[in-house]
Protein backbone atom coordinates (compact mmCIF):
# COMPACT_ATOMS: atom_id res chain seq x y z
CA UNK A 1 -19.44 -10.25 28.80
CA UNK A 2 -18.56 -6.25 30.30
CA UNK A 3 -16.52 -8.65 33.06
CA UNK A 4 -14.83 -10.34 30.92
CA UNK A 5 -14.25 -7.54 29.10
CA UNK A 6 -12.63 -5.38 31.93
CA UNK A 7 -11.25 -8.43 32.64
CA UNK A 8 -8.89 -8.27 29.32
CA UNK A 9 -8.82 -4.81 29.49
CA UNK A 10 -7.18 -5.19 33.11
CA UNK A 11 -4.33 -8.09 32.17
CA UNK A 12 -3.94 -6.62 28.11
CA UNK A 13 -0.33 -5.56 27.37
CA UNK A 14 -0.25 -2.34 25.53
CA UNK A 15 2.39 -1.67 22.56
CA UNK A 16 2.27 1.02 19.67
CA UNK A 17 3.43 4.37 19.30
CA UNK A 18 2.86 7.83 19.72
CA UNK A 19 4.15 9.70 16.17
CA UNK A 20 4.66 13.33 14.78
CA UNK A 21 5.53 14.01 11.31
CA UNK A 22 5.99 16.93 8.71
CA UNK A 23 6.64 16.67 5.38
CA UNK A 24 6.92 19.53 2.61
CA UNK A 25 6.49 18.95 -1.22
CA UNK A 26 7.91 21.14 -3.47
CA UNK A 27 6.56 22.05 -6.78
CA UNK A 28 2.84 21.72 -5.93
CA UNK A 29 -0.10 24.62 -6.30
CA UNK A 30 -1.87 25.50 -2.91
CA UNK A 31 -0.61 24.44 0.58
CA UNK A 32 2.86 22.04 0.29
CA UNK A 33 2.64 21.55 3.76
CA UNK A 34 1.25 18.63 6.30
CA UNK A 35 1.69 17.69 9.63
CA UNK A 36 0.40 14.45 11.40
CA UNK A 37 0.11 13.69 14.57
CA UNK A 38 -0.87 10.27 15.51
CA UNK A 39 -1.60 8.15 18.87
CA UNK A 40 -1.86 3.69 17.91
CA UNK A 41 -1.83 2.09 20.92
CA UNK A 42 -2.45 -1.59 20.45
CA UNK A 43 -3.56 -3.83 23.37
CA UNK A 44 -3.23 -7.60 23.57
CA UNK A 45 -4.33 -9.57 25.82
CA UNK A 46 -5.68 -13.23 26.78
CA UNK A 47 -9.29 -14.11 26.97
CA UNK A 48 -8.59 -17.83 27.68
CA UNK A 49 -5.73 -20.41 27.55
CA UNK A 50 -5.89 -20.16 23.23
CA UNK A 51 -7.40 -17.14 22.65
CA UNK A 52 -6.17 -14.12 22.12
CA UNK A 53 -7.77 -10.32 21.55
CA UNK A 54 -5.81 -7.67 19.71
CA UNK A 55 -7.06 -4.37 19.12
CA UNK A 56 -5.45 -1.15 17.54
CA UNK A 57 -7.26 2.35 17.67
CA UNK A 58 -5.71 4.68 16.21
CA UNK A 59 -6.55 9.04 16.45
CA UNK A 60 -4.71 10.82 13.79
CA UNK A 61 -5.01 14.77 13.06
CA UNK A 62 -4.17 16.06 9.80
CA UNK A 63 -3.06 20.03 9.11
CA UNK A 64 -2.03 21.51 6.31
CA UNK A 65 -2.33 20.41 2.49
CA UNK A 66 -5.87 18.48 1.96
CA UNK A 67 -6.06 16.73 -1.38
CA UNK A 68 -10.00 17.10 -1.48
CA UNK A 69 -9.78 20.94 -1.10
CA UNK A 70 -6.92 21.32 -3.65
CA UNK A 71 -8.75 18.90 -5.46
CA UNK A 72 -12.03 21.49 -5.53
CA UNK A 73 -9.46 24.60 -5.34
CA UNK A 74 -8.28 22.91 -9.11
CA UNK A 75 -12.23 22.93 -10.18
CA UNK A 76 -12.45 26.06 -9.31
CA UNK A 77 -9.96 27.68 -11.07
CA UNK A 78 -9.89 26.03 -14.40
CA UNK A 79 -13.05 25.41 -14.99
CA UNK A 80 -15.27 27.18 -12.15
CA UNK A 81 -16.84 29.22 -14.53
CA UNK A 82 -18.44 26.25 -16.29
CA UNK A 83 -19.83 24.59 -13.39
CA UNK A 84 -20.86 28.26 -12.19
CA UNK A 85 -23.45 27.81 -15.16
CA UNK A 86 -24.72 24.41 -13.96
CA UNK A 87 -25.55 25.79 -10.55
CA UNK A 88 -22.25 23.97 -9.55
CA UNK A 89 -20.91 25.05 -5.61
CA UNK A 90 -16.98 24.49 -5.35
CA UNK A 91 -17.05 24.45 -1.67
CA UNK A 92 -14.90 21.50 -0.64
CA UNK A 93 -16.36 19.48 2.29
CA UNK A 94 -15.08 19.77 6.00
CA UNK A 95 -11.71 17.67 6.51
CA UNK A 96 -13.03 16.64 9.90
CA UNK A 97 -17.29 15.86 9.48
CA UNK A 98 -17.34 13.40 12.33
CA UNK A 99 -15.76 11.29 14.87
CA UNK A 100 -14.47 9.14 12.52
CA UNK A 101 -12.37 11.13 10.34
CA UNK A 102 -10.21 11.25 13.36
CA UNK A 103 -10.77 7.91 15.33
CA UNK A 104 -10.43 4.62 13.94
CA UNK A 105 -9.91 0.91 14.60
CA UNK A 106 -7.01 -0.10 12.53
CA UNK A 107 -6.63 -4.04 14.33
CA UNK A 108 -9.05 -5.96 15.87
CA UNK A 109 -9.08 -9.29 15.93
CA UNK A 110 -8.62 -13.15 17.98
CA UNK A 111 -5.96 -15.23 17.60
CA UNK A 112 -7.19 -18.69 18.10
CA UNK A 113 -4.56 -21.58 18.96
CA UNK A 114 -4.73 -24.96 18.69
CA UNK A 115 -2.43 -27.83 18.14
CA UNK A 116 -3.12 -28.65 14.42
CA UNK A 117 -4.81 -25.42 13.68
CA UNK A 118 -4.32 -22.01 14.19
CA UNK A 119 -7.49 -19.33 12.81
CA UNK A 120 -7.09 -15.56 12.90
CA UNK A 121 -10.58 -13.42 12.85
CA UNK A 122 -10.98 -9.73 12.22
CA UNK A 123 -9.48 -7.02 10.88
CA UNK A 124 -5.77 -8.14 10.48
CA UNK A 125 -2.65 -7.08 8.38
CA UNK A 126 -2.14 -9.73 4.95
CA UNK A 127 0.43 -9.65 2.44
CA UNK A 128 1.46 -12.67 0.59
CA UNK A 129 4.96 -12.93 -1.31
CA UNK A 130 8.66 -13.06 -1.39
CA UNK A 131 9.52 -10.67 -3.30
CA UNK A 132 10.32 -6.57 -2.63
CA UNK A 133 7.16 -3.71 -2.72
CA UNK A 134 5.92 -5.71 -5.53
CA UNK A 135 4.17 -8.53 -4.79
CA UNK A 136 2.48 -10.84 -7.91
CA UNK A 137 0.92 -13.46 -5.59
CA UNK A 138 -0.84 -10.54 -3.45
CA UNK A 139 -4.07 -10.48 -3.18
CA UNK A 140 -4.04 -7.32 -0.34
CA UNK A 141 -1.61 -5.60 -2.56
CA UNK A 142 -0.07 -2.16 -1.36
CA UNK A 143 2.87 -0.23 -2.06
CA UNK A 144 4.28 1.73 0.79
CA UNK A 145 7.82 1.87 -0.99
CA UNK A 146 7.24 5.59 -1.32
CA UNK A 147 5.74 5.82 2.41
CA UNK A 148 7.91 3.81 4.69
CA UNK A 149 5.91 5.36 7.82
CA UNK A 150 3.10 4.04 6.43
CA UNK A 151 1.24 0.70 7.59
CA UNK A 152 -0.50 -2.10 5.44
CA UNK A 153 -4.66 -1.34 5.96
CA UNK A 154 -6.40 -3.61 8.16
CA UNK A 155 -8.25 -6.05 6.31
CA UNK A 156 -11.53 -7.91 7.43
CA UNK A 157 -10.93 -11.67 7.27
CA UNK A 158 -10.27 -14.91 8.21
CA UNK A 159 -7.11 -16.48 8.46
CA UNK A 160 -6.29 -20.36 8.90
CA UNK A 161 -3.08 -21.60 9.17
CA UNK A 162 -2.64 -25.49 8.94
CA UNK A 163 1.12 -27.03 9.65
CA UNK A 164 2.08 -30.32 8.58
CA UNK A 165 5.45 -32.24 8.76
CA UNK A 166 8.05 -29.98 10.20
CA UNK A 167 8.83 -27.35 7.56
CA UNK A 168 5.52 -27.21 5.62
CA UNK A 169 2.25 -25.64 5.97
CA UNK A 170 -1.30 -24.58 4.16
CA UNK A 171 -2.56 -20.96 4.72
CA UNK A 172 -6.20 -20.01 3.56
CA UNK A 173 -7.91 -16.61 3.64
CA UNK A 174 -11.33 -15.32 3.19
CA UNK A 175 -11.62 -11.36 3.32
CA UNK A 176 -14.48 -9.03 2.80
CA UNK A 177 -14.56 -5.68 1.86
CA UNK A 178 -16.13 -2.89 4.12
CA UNK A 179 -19.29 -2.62 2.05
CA UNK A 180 -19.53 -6.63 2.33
CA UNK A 181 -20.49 -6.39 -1.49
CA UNK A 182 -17.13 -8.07 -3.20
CA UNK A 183 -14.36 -9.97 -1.07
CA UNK A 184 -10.67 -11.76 -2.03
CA UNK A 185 -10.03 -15.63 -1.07
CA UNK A 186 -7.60 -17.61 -1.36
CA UNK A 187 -5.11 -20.67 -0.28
CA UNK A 188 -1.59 -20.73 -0.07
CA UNK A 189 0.32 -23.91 0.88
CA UNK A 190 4.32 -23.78 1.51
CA UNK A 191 6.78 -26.55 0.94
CA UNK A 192 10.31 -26.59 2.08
CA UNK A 193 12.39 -28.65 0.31
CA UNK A 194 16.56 -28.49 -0.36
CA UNK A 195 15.75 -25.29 1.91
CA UNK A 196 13.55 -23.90 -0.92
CA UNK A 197 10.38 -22.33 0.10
CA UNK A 198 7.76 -23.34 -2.67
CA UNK A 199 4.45 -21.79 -2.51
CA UNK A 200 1.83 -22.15 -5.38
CA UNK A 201 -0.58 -19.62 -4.68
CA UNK A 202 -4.71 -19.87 -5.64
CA UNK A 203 -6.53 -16.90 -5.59
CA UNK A 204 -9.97 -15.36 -5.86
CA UNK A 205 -11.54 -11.70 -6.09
CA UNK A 206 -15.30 -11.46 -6.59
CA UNK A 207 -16.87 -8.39 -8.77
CA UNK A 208 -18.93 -6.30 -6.55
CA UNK A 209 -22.13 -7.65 -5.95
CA UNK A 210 -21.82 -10.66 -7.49
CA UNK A 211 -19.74 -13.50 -6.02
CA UNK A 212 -19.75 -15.53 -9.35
CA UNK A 213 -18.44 -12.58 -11.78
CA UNK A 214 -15.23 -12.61 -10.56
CA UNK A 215 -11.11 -13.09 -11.59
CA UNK A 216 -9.50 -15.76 -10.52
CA UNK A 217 -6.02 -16.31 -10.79
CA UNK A 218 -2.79 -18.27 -9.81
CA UNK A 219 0.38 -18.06 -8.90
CA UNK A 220 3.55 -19.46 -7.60
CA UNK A 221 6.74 -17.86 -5.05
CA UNK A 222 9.52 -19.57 -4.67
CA UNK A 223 12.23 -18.17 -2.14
CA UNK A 224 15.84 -19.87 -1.01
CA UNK A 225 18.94 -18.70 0.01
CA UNK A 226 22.03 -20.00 -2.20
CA UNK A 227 25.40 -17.68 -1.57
CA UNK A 228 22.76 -14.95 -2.10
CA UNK A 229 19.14 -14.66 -1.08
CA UNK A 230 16.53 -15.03 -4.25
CA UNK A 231 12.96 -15.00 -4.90
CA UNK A 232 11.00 -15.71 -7.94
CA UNK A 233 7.59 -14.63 -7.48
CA UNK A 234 5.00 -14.49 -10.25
CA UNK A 235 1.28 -14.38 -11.23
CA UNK A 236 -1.69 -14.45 -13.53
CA UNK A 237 -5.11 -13.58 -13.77
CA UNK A 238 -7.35 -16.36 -15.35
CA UNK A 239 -10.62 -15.10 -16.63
CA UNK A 240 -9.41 -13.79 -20.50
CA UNK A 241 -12.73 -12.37 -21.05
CA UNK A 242 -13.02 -10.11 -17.96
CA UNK A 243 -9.41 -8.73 -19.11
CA UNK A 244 -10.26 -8.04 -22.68
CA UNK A 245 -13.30 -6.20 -21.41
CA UNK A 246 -11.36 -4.08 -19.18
CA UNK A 247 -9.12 -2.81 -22.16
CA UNK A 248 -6.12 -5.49 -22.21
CA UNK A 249 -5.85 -8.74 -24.19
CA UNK A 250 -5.28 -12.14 -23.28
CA UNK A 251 -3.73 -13.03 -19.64
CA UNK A 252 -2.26 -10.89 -17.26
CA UNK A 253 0.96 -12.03 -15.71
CA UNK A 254 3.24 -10.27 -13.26
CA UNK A 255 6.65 -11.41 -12.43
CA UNK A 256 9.36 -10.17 -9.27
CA UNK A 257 12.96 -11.66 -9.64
CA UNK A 258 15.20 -10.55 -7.25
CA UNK A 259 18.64 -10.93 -5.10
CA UNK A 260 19.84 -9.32 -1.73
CA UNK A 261 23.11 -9.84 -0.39
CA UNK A 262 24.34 -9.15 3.26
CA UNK A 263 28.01 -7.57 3.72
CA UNK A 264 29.88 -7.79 6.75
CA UNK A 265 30.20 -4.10 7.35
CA UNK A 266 28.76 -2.21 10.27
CA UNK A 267 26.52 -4.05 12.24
CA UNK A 268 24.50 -4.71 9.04
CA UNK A 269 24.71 -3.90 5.23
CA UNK A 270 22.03 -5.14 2.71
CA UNK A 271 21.84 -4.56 -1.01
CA UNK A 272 18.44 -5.68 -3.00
CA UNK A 273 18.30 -5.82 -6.64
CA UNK A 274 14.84 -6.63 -8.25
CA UNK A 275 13.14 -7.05 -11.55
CA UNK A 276 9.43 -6.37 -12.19
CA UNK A 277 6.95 -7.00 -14.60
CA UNK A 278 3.36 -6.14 -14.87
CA UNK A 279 1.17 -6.93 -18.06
CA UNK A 280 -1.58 -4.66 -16.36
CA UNK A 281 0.39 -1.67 -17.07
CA UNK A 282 0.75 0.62 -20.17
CA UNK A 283 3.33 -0.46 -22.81
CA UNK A 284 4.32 2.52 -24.64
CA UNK A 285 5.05 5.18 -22.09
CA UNK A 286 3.85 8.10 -25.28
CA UNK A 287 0.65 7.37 -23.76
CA UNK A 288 1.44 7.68 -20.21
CA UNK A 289 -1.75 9.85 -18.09
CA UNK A 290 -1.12 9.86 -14.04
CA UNK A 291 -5.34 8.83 -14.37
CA UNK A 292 -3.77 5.38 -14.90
CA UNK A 293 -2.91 5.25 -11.53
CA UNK A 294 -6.68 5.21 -10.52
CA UNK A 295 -6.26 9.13 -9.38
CA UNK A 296 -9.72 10.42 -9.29
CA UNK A 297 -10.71 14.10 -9.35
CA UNK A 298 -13.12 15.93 -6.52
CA UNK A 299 -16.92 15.72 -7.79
CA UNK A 300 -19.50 18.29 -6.62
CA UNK A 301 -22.67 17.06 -5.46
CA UNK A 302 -24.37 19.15 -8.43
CA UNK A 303 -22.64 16.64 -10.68
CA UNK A 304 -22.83 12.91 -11.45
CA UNK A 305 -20.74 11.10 -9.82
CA UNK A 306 -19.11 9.58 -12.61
CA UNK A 307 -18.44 13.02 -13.85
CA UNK A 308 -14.49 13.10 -13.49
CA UNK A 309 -13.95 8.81 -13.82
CA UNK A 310 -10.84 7.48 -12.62
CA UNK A 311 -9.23 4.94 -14.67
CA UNK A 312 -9.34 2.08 -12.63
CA UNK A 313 -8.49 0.91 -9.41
CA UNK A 314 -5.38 2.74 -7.55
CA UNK A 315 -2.10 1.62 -7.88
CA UNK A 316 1.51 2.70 -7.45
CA UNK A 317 3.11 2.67 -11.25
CA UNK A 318 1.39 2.95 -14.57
CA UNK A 319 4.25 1.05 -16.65
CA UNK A 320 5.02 -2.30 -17.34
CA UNK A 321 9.09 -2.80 -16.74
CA UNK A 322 10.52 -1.80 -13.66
CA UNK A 323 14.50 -2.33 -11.76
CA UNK A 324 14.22 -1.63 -8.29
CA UNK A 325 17.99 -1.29 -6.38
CA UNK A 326 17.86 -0.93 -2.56
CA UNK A 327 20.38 -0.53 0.54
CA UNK A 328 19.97 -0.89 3.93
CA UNK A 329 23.04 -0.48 6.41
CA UNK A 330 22.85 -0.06 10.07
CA UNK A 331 25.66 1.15 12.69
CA UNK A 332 27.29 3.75 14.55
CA UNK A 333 25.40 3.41 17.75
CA UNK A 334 22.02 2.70 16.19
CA UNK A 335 21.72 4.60 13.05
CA UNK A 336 19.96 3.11 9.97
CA UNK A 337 20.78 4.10 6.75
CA UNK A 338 18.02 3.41 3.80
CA UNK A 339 18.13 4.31 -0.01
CA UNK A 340 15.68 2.83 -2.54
CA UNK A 341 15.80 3.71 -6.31
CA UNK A 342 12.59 2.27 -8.77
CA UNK A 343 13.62 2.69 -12.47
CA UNK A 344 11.27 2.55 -15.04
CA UNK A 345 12.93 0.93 -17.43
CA UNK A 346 10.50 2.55 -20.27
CA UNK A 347 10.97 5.80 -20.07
CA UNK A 348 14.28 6.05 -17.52
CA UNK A 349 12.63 8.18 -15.06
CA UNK A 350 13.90 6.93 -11.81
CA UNK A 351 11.90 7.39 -7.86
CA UNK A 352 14.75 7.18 -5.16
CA UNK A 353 13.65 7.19 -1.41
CA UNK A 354 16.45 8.03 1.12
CA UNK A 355 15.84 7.60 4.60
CA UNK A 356 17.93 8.05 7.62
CA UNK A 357 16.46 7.21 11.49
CA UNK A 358 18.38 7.40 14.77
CA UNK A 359 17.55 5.49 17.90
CA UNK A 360 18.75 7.46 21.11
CA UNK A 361 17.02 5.67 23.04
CA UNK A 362 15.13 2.29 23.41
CA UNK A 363 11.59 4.06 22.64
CA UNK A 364 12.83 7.04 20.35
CA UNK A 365 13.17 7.16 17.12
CA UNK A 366 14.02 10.45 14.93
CA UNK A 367 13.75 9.89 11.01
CA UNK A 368 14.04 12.50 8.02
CA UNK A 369 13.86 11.04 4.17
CA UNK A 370 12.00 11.82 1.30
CA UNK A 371 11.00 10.76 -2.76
CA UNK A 372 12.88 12.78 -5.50
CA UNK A 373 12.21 11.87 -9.36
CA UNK A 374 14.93 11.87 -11.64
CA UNK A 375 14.71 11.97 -15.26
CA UNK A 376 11.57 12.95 -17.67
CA UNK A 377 8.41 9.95 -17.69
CA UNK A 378 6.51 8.40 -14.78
CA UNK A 379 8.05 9.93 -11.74
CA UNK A 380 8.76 13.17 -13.61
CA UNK A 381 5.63 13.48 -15.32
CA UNK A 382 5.03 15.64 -18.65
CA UNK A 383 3.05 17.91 -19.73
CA UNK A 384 0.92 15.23 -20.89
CA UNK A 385 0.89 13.23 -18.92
CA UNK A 386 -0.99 15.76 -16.57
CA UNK A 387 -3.67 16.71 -18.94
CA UNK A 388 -6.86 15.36 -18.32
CA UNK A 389 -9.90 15.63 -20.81
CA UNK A 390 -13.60 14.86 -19.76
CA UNK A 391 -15.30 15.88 -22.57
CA UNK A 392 -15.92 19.78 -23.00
CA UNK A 393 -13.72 20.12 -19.82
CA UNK A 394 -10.18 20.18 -19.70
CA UNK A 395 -7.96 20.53 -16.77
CA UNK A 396 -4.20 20.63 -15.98
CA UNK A 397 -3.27 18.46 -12.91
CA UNK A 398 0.66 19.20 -12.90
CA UNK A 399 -0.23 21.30 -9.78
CA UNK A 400 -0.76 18.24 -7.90
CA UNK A 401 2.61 16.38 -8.52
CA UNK A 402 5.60 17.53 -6.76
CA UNK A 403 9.03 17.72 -8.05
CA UNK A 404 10.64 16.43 -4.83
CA UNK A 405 9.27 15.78 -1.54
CA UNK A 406 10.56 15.32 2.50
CA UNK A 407 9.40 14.55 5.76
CA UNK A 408 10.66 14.24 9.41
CA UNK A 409 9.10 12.10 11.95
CA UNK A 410 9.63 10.99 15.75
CA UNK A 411 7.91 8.93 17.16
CA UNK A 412 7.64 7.19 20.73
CA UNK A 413 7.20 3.70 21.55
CA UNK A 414 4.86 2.85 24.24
């Protein structure tokens, strides 16, 4: 096994990047800025004739702003006195405790090949769906619309991919979590026909613990290309009961319909206009609290650890109704071009990302972009909506959201 492992080590081809980036956010209590500095190699190579081994490490320092210590810095401050009575310390922990807040393995899995089948095992990159950032008939869902450097987190899992006829083909996933106490399944076959992707999706996500408690749900993406590029990709959640017990009533569906469009200007120019629609969010933005995003506040050790709940699980918007606009244009000896604006079409506040990279070179790449909320609701929160009450305690979060953010990165190819 050690020979065949220096073996692959020896023949492995070795991609990834070396990255440094700062970024400043304006508007925010405590530190507003952050550098990164970050090393992914990722080394592929063949163990036999069909089987491949991939494997990403990835060592990433971190200076500057730390949400944990602002986090406790917040305690502190507002209601430090309180806990002070409890026997409460407000020291936040170490940013760096062990190897692994600095060293971790971000892809590692075998590609297995065969003529009629092709299985994927280990921690691997998934997203399912057509559509733009928002994807219904995900069941790995994350948003990096408002992180573009970011990417997707490795997943534990198996992947099979079955082809059939020419155009078609069946893919099935089975994923645990890192605790191996919940997991997310499920099968996704694709027809092509009148050059029509059609791909009704089943899925699966267990309650922790317990395999049988869980929500299943389906769905259905449809992508083709008539004139214009469109998608229609939508979702539902199946189990009524587990939805009225989590605070909503009756089904859950989510819906992306969308359009891009490709000029003949520069060497490329793309616009992307998309619809969204998400039962799971709030309706009447009067109630809006960023704690429906899943944010959760620090908790020290002195206190239960359901002290400061979050809402519910993280995600990126807390509304229902969303128009997302996007262009992409490349040119001028290998400059890019990006802007992305997400309306919420509740409350008019409006997120727009800009981005602009240059190439130089065939390994470097220099970007600068940033988020800046327009208008007064979601991405310009109120006063409100950064109020959080746990009982006796009270605290004001609007130290945490910035008014407008940027960052700079350059990275190096390998």
């Amino acid at each position: 096994m050690l020979l065949l492992g220096l073996t692959w080590a020896e023949a492995a081809e070795v991609t990834g990047y070396v990255e440094g980036r700062a970024s400043y956010q304006h508007g925010v209590d405590g530190t507003p800025w952050e550098t990164v500095e970050r090393i992914r190699p990722t080394f592929e190579g063949a163990l036999h004739e069909r089987v491949d081994l991939v494997a990403t490490p990835q060592v990433m320092l971190v200076q500057g702003r730390d949400p944990v210590e602002e986090g406790y810095r917040l305690l502190d401050e507002q209601v430090g006195a309180i806990l002070e009575t409890a026997g409460c310390s407000l020291d936040a922990p170490d940013r760096y405790d062990s190897a692994d807040d600095v060293l971790s393995v971000e892809r590692l899995y075998l590609d297995v090949y065969h003529p009629k089948i092709d299985v994927r095992v280990g921690r691997q990159a998934l997203n399912w769906g057509s559509a733009q950032f928002f994807n219904p008939t995900d069941l790995f869902s994350q948003n990096l619309l408002a992180t573009p450097w970011q990417e997707r987190a490795g997943v534990d899992a198996v992947r099979t991919t079955v082809p059939f006829g020419e155009r078609h083909q069946v893919v099935a996933v089975a994923a645990l979590d890192r605790s191996l106490d919940s997991g997310r399944f499920g099968v996704r076959p694709t027809f092509n026909v009148a050059s029509t992707d059609i791909s009704p999706v089943l899925g699966y996500v267990s309650a922790a613990n317990d395999f049988g408690g869980g929500m299943p749900s389906v769905g259905l993406d449809l992508r083709g290309q008539l004139v214009v590029g469109w998608w229609v990709e939508a979702a539902t959640d199946l189990d009524g009961a587990a939805i009225e017990a989590d605070g909503r009533e009756g089904l859950a569906p989510r819906l992306s319909v969308g359009l891009d469009y490709s000029l003949p200007v520069l060497d490329s120019f793309l616009i992307v206009g998309q619809y969204s629609y998400d039962a799971t969010g709030v309706e009447d933005p009067a109630l809006y609290s960023l704690l429906d995003r899943g944010l959760t506040v620090a908790t020290p050790s002195c206190l239960p650890a359901d002290a400061f709940p979050p809402s519910g699980e993280p995600r990126f918007t807390i509304g229902r109704h969303y128009a997302l606009l996007a262009v992409r244009a490349v040119g001028f000896d290998n400059w890019m071009l990006s802007a992305s604006g997400l309306m919420n079409l509740q409350d008019r506040s409006t997120l727009v990302v800009p981005s602009l990279a240059w190439a130089p070179g065939e390994r470097w790449t220099a970007t600068v972009g940033g988020n800046v909320g327009v208008g007064e609701g979601e991405f310009v929160p109120t006063a409100s909506m950064t109020q959080f009450d746990y009982g006796i305690l009270s605290l004001d979060g609007s130290g945490f959201v910035p008014r407008w953010s940027g960052y700079a990165t350059v990275r190096f190819s390998l």
